[in-house]
PDB file of N, CA and C in Angstrom:
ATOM      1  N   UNK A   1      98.857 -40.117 -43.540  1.00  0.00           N
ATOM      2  CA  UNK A   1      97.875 -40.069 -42.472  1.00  0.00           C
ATOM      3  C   UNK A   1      98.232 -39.005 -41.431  1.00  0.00           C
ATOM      4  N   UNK A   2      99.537 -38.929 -41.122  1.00  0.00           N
ATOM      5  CA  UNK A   2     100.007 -38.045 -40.051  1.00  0.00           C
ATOM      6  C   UNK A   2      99.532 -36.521 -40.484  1.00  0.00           C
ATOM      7  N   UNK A   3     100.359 -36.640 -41.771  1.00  0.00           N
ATOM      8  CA  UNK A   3      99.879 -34.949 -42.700  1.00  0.00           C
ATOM      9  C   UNK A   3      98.184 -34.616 -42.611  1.00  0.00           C
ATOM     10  N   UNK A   4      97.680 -35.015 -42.776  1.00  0.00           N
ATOM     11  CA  UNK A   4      96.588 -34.824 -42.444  1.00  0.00           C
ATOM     12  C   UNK A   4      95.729 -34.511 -40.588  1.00  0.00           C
ATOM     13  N   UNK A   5      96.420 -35.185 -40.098  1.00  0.00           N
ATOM     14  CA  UNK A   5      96.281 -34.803 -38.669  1.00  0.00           C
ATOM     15  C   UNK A   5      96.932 -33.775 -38.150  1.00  0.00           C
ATOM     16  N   UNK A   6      97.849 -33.370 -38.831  1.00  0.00           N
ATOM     17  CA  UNK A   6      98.869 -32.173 -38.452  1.00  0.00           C
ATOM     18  C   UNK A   6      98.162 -31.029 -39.282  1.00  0.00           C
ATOM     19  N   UNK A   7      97.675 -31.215 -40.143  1.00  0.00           N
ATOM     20  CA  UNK A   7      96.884 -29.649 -41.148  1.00  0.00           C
ATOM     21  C   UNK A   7      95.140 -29.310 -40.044  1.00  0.00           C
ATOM     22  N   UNK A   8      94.502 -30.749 -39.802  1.00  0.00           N
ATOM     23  CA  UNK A   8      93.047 -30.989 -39.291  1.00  0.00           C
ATOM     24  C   UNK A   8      93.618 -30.310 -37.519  1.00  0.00           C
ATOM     25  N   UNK A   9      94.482 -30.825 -37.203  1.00  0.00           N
ATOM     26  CA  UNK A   9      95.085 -30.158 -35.860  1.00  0.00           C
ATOM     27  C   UNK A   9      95.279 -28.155 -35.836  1.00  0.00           C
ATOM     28  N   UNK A  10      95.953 -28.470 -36.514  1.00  0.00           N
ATOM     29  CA  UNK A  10      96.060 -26.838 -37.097  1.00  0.00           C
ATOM     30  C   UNK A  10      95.117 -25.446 -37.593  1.00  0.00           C
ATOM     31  N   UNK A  11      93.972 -26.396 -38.139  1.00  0.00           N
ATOM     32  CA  UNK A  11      92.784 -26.003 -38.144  1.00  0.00           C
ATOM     33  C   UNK A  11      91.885 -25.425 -37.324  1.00  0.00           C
ATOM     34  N   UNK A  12      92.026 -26.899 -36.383  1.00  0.00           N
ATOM     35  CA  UNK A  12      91.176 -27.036 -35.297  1.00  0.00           C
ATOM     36  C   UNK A  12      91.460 -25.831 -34.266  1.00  0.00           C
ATOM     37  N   UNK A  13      93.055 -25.833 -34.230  1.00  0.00           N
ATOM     38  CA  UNK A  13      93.521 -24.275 -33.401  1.00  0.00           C
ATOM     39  C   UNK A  13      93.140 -23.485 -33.827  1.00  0.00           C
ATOM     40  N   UNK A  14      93.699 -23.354 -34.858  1.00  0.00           N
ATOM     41  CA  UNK A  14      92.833 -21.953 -35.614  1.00  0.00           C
ATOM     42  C   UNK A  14      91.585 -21.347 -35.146  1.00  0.00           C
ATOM     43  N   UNK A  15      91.119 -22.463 -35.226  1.00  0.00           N
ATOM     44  CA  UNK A  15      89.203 -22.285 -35.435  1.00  0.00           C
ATOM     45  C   UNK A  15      89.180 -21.660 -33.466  1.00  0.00           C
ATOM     46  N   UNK A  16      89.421 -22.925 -32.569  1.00  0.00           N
ATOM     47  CA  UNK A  16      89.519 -23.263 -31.490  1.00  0.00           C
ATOM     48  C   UNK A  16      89.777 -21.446 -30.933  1.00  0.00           C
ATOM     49  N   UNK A  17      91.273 -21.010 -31.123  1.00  0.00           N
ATOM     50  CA  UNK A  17      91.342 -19.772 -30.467  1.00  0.00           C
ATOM     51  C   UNK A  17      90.586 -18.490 -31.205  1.00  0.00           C
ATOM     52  N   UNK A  18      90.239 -18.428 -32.558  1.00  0.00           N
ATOM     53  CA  UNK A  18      89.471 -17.579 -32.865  1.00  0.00           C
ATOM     54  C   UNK A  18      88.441 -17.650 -32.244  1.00  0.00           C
ATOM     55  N   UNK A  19      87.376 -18.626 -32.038  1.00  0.00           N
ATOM     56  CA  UNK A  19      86.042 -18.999 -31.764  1.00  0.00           C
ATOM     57  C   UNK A  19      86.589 -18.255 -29.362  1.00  0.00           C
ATOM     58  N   UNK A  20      87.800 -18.640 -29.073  1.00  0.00           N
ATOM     59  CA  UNK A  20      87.457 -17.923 -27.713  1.00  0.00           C
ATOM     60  C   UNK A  20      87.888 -16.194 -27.384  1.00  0.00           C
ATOM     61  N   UNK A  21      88.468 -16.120 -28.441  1.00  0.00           N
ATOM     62  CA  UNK A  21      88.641 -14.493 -28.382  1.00  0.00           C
ATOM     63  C   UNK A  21      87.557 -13.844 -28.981  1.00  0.00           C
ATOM     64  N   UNK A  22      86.483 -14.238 -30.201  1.00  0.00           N
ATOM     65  CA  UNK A  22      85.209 -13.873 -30.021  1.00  0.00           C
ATOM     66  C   UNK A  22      84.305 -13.626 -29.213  1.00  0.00           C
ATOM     67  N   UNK A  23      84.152 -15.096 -28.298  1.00  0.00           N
ATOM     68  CA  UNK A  23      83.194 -15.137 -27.159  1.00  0.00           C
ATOM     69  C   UNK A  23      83.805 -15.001 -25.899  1.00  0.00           C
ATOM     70  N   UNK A  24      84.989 -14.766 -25.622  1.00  0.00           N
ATOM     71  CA  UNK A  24      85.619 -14.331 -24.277  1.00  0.00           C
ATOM     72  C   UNK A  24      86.778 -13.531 -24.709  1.00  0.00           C
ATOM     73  N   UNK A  25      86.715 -11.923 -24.274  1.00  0.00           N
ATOM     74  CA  UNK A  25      87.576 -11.765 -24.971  1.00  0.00           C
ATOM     75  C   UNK A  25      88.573 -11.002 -23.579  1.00  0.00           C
ATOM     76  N   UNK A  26      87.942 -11.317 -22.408  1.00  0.00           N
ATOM     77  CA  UNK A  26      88.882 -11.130 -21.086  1.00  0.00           C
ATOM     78  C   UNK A  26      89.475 -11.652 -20.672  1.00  0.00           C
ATOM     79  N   UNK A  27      90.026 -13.238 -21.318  1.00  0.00           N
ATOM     80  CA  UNK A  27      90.527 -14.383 -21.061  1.00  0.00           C
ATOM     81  C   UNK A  27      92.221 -14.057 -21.444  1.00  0.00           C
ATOM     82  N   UNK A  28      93.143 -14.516 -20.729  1.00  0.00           N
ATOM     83  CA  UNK A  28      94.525 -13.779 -21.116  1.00  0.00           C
ATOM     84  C   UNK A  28      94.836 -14.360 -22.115  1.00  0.00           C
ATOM     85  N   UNK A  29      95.771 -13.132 -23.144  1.00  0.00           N
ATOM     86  CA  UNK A  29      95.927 -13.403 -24.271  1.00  0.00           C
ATOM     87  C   UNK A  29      96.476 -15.200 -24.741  1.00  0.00           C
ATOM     88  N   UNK A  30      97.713 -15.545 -23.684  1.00  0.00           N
ATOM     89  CA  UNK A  30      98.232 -16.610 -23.614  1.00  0.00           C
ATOM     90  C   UNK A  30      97.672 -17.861 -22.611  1.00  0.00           C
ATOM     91  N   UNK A  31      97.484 -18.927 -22.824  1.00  0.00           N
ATOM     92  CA  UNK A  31      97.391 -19.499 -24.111  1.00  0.00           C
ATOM     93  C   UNK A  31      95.987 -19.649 -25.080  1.00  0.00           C
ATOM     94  N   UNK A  32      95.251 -19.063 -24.043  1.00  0.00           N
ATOM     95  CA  UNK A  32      93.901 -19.056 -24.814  1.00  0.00           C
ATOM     96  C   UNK A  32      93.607 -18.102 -26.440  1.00  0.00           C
ATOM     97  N   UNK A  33      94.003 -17.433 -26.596  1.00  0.00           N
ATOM     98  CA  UNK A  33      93.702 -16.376 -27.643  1.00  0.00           C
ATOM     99  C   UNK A  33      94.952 -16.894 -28.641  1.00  0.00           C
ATOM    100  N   UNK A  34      96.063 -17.420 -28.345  1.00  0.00           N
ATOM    101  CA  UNK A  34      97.170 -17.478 -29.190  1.00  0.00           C
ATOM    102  C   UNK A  34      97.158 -18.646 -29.993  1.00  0.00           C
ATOM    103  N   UNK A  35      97.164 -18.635 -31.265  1.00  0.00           N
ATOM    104  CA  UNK A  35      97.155 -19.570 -32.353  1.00  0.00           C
ATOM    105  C   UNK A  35      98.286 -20.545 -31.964  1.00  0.00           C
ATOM    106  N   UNK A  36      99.349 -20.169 -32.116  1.00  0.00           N
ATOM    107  CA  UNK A  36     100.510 -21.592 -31.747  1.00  0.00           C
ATOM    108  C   UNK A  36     100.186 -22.487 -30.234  1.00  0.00           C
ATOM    109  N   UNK A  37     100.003 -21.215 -28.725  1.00  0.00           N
ATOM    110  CA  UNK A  37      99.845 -22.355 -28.058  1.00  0.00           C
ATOM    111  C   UNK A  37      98.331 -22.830 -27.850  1.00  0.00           C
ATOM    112  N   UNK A  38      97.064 -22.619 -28.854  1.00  0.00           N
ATOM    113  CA  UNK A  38      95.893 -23.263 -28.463  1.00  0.00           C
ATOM    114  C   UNK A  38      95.964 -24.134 -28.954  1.00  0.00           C
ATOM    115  N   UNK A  39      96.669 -24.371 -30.436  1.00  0.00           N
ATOM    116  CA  UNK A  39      96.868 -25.387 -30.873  1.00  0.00           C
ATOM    117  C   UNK A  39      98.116 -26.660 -30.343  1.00  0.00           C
ATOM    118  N   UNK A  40      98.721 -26.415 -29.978  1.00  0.00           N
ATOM    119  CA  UNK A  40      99.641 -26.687 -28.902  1.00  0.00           C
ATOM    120  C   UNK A  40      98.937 -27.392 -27.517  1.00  0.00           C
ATOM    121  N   UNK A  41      98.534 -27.157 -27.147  1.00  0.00           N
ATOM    122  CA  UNK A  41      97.759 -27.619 -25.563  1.00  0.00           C
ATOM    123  C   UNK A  41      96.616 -28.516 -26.382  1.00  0.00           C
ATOM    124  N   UNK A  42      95.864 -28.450 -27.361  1.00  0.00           N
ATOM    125  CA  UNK A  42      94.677 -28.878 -27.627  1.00  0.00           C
ATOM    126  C   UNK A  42      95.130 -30.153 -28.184  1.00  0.00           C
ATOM    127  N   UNK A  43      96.060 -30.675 -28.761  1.00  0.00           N
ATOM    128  CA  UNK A  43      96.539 -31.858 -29.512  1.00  0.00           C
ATOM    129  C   UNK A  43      98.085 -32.260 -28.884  1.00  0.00           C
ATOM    130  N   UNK A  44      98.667 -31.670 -27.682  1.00  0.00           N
ATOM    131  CA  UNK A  44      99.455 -32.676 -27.345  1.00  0.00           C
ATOM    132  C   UNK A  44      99.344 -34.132 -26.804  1.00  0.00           C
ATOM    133  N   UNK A  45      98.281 -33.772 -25.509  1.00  0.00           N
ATOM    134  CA  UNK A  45      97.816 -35.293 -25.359  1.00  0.00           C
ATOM    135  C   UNK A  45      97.190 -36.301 -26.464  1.00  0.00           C
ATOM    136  N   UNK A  46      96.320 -35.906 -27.033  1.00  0.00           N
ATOM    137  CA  UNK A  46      96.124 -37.181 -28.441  1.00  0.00           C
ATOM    138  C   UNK A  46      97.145 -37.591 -29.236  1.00  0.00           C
ATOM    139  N   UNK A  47      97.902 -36.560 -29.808  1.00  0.00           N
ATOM    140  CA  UNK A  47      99.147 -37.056 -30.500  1.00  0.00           C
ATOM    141  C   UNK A  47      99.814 -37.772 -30.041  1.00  0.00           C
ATOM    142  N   UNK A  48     100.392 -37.498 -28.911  1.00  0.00           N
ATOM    143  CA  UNK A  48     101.198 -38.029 -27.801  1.00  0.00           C
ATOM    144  C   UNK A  48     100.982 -39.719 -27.985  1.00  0.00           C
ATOM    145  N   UNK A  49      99.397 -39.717 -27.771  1.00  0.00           N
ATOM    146  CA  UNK A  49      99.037 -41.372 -27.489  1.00  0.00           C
ATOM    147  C   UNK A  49      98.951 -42.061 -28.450  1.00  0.00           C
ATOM    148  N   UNK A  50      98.815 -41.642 -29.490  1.00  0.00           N
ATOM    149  CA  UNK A  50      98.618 -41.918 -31.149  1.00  0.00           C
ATOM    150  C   UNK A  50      99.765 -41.915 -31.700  1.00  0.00           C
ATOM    151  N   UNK A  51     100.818 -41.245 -31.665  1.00  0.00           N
ATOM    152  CA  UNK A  51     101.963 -41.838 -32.169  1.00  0.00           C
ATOM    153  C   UNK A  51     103.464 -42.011 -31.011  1.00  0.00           C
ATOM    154  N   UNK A  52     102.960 -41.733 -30.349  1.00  0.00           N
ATOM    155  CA  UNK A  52     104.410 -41.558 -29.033  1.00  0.00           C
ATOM    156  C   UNK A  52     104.861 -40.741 -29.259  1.00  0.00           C
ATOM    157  N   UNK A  53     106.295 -40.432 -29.010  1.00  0.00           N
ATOM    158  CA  UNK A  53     107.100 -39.251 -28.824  1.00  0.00           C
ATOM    159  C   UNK A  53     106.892 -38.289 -30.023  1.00  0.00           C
ATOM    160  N   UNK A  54     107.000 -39.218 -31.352  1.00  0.00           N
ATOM    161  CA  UNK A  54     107.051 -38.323 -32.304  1.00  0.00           C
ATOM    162  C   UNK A  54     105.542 -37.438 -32.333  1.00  0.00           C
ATOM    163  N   UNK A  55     104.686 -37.515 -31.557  1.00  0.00           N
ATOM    164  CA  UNK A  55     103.741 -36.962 -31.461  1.00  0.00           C
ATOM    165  C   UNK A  55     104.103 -35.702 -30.835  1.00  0.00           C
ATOM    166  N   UNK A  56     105.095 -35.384 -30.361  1.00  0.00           N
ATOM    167  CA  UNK A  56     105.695 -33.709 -29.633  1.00  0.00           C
ATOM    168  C   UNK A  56     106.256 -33.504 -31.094  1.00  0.00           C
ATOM    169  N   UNK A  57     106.377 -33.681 -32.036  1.00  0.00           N
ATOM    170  CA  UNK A  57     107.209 -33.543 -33.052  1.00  0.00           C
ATOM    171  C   UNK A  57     106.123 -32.680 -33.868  1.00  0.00           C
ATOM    172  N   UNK A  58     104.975 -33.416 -33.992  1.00  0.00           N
ATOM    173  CA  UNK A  58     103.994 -33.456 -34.659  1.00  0.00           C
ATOM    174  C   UNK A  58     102.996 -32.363 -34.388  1.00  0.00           C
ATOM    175  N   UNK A  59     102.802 -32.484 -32.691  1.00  0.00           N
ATOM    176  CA  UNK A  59     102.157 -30.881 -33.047  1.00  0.00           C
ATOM    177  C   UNK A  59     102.417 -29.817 -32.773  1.00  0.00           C
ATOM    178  N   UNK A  60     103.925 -29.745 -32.714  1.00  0.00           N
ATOM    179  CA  UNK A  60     105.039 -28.530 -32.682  1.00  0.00           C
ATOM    180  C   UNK A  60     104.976 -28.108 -33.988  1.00  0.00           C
ATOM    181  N   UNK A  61     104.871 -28.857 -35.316  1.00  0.00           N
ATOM    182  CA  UNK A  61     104.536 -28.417 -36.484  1.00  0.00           C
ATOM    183  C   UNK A  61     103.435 -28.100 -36.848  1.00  0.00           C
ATOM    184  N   UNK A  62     102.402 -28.617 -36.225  1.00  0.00           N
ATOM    185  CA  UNK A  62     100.412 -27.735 -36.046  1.00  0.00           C
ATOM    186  C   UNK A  62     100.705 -26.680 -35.856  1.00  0.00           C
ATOM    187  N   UNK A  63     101.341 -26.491 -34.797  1.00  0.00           N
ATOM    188  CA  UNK A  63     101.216 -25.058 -34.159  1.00  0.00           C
ATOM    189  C   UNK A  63     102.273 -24.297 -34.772  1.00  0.00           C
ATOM    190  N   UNK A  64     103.260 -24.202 -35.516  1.00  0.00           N
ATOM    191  CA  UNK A  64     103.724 -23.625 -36.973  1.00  0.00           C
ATOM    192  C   UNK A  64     102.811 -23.175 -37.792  1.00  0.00           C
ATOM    193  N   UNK A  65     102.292 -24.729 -38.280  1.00  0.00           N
ATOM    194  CA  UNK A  65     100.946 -24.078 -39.484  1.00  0.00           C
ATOM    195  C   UNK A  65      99.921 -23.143 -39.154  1.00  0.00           C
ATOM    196  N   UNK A  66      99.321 -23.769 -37.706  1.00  0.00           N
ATOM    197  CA  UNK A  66      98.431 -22.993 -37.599  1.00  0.00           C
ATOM    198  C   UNK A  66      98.693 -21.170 -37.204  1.00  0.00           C
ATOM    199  N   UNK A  67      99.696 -20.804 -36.762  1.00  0.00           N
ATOM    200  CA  UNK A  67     100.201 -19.557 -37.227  1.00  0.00           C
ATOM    201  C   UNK A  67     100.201 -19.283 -38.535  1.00  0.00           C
ATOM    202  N   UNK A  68     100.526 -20.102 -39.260  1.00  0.00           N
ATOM    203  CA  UNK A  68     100.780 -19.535 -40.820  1.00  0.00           C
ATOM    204  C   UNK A  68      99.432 -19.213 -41.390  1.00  0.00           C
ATOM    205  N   UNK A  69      98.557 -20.220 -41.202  1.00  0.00           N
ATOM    206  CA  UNK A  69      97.296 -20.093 -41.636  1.00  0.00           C
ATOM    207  C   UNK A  69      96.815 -18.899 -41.119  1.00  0.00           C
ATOM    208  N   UNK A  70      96.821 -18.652 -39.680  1.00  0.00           N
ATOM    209  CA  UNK A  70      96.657 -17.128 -39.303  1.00  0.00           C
ATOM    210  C   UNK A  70      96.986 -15.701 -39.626  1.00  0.00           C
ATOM    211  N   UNK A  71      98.332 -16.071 -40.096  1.00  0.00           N
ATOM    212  CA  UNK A  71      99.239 -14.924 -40.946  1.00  0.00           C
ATOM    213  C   UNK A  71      98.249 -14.827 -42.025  1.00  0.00           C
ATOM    214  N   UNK A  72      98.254 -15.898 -42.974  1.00  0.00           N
ATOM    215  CA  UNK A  72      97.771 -15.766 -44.576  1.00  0.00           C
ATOM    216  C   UNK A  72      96.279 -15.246 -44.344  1.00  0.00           C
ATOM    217  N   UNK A  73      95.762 -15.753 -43.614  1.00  0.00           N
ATOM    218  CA  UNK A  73      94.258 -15.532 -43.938  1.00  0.00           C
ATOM    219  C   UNK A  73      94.506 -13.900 -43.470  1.00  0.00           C
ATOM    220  N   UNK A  74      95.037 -13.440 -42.146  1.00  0.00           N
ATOM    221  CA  UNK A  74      95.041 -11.761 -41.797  1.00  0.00           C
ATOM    222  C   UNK A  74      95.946 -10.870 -43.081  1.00  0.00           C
ATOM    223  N   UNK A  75      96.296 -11.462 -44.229  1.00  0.00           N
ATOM    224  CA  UNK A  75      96.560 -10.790 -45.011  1.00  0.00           C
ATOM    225  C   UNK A  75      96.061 -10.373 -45.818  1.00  0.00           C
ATOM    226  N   UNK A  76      95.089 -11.330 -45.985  1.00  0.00           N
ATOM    227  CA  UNK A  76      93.593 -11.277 -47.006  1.00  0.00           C
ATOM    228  C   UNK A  76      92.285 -10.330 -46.254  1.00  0.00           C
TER     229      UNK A  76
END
């Protein structure tokens, strides 16, 4: 269940900071435009409450993936 909230989290950044460097693109690079911390700021509080601590655990590794996912797809 967690794995899945940690890939759907990761996503969601993904999607989340692409979708504001499209439509705002004067907004400073950090944290708005940056894949690790949009995803990062956007799912600490839910995680947080949803699993407790290990929820800093949890989307410290979103925001891993969701870089990676960023890497792979800008390679393609």
């Amino acid at each position: 269940m967690i794995l899945l909230q940690i890939l759907g989290l990761a996503s969601l950044g993904h999607l989340a900071a692409d979708a504001v460097q499209t439509l705002s693109p004067e907004l400073p690079q950090k944290p708005f435009q940056c894949n690790m911390c949009m995803t990062f700021w956007l799912g600490i509080a839910p995680m947080i409450y949803l699993h407790g601590y290990n929820g800093l655990f949890a989307t410290a590794i979103a925001s891993v993936a969701s870089e990676l996912i960023y890497r792979i797809i800008d390679r393609l």
